[in-house]
N, C-alpha and C. Protein backbone atom coordinates (compact mmCIF):
# COMPACT_ATOMS: atom_id res chain seq x y z
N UNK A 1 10.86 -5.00 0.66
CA UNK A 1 9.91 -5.01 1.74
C UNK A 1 8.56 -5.47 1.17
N UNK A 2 8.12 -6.33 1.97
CA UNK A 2 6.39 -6.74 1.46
C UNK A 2 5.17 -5.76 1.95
N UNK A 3 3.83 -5.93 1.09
CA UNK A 3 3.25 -4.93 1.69
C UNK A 3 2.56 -5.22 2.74
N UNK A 4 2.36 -6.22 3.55
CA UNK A 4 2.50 -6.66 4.77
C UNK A 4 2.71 -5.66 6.01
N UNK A 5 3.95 -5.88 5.44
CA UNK A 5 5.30 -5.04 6.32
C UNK A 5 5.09 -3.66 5.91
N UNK A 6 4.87 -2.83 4.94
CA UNK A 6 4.32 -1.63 4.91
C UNK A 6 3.55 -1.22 5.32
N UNK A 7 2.44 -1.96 5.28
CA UNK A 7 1.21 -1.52 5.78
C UNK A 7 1.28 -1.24 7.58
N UNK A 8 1.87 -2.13 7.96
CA UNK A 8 1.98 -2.04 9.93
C UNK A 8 3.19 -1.09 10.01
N UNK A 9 3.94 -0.09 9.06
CA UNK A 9 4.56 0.18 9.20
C UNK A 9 4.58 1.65 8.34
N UNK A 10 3.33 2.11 8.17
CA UNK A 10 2.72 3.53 7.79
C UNK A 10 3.57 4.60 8.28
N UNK A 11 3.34 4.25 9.71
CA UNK A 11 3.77 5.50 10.46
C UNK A 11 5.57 5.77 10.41
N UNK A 12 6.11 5.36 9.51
CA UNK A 12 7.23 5.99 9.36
C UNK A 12 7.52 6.46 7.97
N UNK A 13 6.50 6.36 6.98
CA UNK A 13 6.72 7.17 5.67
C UNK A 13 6.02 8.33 5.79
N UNK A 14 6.59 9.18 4.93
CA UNK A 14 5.72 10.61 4.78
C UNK A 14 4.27 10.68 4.06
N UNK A 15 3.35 11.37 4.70
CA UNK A 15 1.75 10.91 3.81
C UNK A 15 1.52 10.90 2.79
N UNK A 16 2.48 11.98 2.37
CA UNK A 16 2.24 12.63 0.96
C UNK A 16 2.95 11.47 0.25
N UNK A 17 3.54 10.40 0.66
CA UNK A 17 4.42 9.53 -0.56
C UNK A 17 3.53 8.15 -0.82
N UNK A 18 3.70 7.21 -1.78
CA UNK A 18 2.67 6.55 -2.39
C UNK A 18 3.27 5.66 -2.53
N UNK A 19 2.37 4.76 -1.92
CA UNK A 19 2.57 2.64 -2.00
C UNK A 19 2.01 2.31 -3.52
N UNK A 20 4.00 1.51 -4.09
CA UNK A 20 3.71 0.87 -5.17
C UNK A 20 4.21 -0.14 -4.52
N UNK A 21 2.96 -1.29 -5.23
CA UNK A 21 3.71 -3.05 -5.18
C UNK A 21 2.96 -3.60 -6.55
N UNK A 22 4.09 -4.76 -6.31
CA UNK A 22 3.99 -6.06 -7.88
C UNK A 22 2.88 -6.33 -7.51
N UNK A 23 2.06 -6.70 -8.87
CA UNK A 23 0.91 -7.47 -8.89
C UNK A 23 1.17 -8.63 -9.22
N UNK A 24 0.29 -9.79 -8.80
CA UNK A 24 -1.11 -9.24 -7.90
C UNK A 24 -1.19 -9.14 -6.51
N UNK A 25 -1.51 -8.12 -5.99
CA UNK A 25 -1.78 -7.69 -4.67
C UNK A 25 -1.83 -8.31 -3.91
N UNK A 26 -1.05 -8.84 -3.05
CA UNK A 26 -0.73 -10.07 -1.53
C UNK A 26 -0.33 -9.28 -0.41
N UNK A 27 -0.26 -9.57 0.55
CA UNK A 27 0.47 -9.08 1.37
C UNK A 27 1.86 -9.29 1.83
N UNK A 28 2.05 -10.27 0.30
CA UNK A 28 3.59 -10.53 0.25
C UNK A 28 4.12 -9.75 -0.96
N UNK A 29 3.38 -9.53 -1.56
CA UNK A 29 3.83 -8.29 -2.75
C UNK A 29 4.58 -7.78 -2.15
N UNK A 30 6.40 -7.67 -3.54
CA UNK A 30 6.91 -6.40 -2.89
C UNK A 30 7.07 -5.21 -3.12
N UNK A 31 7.27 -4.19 -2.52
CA UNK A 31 6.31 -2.73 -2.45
C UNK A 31 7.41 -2.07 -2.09
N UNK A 32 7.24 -0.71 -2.77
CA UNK A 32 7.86 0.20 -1.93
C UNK A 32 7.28 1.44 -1.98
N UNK A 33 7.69 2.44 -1.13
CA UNK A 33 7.25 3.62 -0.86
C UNK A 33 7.70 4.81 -0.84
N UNK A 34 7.26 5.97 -2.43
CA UNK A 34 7.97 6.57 -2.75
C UNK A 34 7.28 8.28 -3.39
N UNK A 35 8.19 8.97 -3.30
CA UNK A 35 7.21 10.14 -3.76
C UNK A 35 6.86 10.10 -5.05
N UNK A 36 5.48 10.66 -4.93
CA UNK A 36 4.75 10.16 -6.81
C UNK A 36 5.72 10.76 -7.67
N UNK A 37 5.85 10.10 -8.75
CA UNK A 37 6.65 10.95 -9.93
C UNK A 37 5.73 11.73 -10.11
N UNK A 38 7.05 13.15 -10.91
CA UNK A 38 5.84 14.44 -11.35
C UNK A 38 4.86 13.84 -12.73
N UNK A 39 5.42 12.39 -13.38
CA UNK A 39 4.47 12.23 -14.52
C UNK A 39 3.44 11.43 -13.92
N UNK A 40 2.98 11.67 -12.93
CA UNK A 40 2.21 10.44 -12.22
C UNK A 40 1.87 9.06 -12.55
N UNK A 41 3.08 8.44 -13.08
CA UNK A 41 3.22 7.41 -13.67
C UNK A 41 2.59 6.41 -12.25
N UNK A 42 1.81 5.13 -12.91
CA UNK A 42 0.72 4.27 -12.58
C UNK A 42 1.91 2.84 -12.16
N UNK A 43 2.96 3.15 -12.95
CA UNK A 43 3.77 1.81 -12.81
C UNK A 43 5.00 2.38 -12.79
N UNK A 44 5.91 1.66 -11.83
CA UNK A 44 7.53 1.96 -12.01
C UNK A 44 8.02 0.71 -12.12
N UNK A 45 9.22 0.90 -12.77
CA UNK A 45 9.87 -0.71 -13.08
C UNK A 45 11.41 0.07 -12.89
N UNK A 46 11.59 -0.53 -11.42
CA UNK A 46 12.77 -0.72 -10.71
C UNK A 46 13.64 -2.47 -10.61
N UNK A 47 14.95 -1.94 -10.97
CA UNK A 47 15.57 -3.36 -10.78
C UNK A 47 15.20 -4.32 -10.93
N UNK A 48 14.36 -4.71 -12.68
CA UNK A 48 13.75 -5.48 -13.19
C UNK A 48 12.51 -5.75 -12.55
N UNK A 49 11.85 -4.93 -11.76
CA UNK A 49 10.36 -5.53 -10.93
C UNK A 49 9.37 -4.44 -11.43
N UNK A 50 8.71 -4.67 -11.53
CA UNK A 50 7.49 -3.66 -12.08
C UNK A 50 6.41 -3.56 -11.27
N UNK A 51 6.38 -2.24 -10.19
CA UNK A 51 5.21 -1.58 -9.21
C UNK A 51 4.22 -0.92 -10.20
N UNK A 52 3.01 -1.21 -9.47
CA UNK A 52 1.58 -0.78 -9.48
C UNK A 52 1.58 -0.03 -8.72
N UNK A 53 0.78 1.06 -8.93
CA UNK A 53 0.17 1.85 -7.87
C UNK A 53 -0.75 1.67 -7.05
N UNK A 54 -0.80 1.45 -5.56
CA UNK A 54 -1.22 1.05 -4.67
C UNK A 54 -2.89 2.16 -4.40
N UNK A 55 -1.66 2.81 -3.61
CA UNK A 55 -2.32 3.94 -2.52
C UNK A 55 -1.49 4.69 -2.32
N UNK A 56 -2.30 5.98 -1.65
CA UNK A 56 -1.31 7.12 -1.19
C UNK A 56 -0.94 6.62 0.59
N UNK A 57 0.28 6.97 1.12
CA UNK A 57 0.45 6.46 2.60
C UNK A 57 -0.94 7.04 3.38
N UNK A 58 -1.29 8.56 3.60
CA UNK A 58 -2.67 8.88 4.10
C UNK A 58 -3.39 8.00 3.79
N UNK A 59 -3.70 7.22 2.65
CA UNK A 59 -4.99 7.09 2.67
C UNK A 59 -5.47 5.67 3.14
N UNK A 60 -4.65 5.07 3.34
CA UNK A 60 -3.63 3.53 3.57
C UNK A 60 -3.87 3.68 5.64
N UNK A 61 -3.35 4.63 5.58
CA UNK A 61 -3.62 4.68 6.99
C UNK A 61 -5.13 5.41 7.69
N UNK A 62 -5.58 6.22 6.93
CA UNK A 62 -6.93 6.36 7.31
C UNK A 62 -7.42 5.00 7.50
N UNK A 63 -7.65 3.97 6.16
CA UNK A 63 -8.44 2.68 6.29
C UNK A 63 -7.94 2.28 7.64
N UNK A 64 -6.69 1.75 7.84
CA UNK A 64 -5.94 0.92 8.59
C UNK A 64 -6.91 1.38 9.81
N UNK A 65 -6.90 2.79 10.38
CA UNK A 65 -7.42 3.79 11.30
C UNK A 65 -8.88 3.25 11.74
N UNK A 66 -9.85 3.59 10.76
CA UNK A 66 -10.95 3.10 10.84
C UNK A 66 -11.73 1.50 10.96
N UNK A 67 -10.59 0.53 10.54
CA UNK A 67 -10.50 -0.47 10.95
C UNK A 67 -10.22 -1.22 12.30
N UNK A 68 -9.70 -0.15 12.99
CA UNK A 68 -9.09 -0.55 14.44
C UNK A 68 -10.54 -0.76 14.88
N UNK A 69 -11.59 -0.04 15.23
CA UNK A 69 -12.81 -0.20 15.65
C UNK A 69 -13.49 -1.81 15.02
N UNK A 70 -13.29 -2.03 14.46
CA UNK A 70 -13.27 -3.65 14.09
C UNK A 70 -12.82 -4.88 15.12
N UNK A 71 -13.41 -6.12 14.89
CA UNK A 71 -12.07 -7.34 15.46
C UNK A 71 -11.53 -8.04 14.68
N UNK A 72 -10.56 -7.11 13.79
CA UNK A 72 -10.04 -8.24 12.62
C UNK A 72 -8.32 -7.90 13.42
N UNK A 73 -8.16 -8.73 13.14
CA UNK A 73 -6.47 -8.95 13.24
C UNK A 73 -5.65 -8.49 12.54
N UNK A 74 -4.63 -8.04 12.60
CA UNK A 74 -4.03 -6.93 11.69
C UNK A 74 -3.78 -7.29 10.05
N UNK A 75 -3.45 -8.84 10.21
CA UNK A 75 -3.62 -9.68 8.95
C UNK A 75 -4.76 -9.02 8.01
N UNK A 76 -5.67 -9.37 8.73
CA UNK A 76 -7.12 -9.15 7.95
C UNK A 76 -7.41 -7.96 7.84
N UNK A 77 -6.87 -6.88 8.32
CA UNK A 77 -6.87 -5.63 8.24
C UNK A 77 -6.51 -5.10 7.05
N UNK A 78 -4.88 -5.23 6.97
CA UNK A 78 -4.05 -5.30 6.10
C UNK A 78 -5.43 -5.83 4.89
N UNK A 79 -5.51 -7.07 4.52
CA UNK A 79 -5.97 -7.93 3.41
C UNK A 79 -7.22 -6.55 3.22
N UNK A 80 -8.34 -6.23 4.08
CA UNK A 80 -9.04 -5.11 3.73
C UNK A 80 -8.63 -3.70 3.26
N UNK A 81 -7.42 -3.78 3.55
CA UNK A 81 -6.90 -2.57 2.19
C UNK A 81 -6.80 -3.11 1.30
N UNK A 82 -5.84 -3.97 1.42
CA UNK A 82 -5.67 -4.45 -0.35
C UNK A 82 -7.04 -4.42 -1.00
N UNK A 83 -8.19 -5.08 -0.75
CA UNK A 83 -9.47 -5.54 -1.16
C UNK A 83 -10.01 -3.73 -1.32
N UNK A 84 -9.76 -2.87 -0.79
CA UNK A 84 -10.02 -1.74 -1.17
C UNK A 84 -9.39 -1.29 -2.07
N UNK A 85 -8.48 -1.65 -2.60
CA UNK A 85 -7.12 -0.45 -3.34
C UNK A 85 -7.65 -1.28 -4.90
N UNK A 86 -8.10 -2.53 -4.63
CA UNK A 86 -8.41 -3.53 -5.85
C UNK A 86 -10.05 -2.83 -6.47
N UNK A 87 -10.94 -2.67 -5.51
CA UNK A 87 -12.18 -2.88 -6.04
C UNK A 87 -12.88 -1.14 -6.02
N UNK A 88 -12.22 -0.37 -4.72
CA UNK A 88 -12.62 1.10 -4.92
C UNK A 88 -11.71 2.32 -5.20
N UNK A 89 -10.19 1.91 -5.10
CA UNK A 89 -8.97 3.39 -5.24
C UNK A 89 -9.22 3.63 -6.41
């Protein structure tokens, strides 16, 4: 799944679980969404692909949230997380 497609698609993971995707951060990165390991490992390397740690799903959807009051298009929405998860998570 891309994080694209994750991102418009928040509302069916649990909050508490955490967006990893391949770098570098696109909205075609692919990502998945999973409960943190207890070593709070920063990277997982599944089936030869190696995730970054994103975001937590809450916090992914707060932005998303506060963005609706905006006129960006969900595209650009989306791209303003990423641009958050890069420069302030």
């Amino acid at each position: 799944m891309n994080l694209f497609k994750v991102l418009l698609d928040l509302e069916n993971f649990p909050e508490d679980h955490t967006i990893y995707a391949e770098l570098p951060w696109t909205l075609e990165s692919e990502t998945i969404v999973v409960s943190e390991p207890d070593s709070g490992s920063v990277t997982l390397n599944i089936k030869d692909i190696s995730y970054s740690y994103f975001l937590e799903v809450y916090i992914a959807e707060e932005l998303l949230i506060s963005l609706t009051k905006t006129n960006l298009c969900l595209r650009e929405s989306c791209q303003k997380v990423i641009e958050y998860a890069i420069n302030d998570a």
